[in-house]
Protein backbone atom coordinates (compact mmCIF):
# COMPACT_ATOMS: atom_id res chain seq x y z
CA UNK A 1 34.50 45.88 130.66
CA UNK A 2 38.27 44.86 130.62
CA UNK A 3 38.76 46.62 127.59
CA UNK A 4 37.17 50.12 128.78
CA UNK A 5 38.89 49.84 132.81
CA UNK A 6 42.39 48.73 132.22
CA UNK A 7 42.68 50.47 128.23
CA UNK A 8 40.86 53.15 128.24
CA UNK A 9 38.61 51.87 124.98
CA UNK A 10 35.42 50.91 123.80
CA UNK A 11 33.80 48.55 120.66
CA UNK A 12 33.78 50.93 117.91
CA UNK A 13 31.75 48.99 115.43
CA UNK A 14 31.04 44.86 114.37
CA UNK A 15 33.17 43.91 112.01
CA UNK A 16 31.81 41.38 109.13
CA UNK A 17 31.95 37.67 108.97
CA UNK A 18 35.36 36.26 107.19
CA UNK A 19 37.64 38.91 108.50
CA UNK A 20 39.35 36.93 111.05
CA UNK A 21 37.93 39.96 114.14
CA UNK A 22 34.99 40.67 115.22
CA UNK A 23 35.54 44.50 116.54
CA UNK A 24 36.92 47.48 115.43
CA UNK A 25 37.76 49.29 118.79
CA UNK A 26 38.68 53.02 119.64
CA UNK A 27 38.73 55.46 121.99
CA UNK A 28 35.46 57.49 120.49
CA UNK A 29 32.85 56.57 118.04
CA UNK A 30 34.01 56.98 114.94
CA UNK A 31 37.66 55.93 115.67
CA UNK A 32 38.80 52.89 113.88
CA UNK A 33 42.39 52.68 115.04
CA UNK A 34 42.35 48.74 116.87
CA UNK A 35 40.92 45.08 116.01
CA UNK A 36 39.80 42.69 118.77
CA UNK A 37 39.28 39.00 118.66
CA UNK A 38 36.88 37.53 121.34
CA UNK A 39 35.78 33.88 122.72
CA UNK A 40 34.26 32.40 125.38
CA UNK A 41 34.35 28.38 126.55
CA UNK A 42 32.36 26.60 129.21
CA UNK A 43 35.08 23.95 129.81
CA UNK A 44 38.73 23.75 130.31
CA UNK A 45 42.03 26.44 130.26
CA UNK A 46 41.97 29.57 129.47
CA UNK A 47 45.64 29.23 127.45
CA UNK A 48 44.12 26.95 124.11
CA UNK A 49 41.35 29.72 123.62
CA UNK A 50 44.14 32.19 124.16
CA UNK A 51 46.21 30.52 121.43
CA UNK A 52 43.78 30.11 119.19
CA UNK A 53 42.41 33.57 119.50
CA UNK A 54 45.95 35.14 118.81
CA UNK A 55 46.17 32.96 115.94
CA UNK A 56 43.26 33.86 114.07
CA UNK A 57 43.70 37.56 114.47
CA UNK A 58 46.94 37.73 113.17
CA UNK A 59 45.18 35.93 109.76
CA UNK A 60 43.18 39.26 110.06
CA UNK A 61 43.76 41.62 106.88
CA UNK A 62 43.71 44.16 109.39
CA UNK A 63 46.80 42.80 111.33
CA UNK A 64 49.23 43.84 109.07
CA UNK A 65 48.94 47.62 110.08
CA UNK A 66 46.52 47.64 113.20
CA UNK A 67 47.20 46.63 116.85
CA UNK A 68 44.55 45.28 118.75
CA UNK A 69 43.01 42.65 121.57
CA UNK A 70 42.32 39.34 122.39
CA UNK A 71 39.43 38.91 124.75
CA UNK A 72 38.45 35.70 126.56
CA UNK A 73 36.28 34.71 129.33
CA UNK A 74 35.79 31.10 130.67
CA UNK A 75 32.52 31.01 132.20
CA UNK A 76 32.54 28.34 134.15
CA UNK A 77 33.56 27.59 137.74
CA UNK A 78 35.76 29.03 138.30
CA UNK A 79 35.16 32.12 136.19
CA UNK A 80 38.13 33.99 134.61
CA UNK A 81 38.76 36.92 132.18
CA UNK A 82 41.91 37.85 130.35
CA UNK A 83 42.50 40.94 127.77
CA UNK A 84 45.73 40.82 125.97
CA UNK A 85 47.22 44.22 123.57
CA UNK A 86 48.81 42.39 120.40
CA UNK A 87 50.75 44.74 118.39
CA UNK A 88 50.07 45.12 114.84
CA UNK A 89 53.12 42.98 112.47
CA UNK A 90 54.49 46.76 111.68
CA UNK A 91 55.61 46.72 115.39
CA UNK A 92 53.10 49.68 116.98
CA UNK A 93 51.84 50.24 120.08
């Protein structure tokens, strides 16, 4: 939901285990152009699963050339949501 209100985009496609992402996201079905990273926790901060989420997509062999997201949701009391852009290590948008 964050990703489609405040970006404008939608999950693409899954992307296979070992690839450090699980999306590919775009703006229409068979675009390709971002990589999201989600999580979820039942306890604790938001900022550690933030971190860590970051973290692991830029180990992505995606990251080099593609921006993209970090989703996470604590689901807990009190519930929160965050989506972050992370621009690719070639500097785009």
């Amino acid at each position: 939901l964050l990703l489609t209100q405040f970006e404008g985009k939608r999950i693409t496609r899954v992307v296979g285990r070992g690839e450090q992402v699980d999306y590919f996201v775009g703006e229409g079905p068979q675009d390709f152009r971002w990589i999201m990273e989600v999580g979820g926790t039942d306890e604790g901060g938001l900022g550690n699963l933030r971190s860590r989420k970051h973290r692991q997509l830029a180990k992505s062999p995606y990251h080099p050339y593609k921006d993209g997201f970090v989703a996470v949701t604590r689901f807990a009391p009190q519930a929160a949501s965050a989506l972050d852009p992370v621009p690719s290590e070639r500097g785009g948008a």
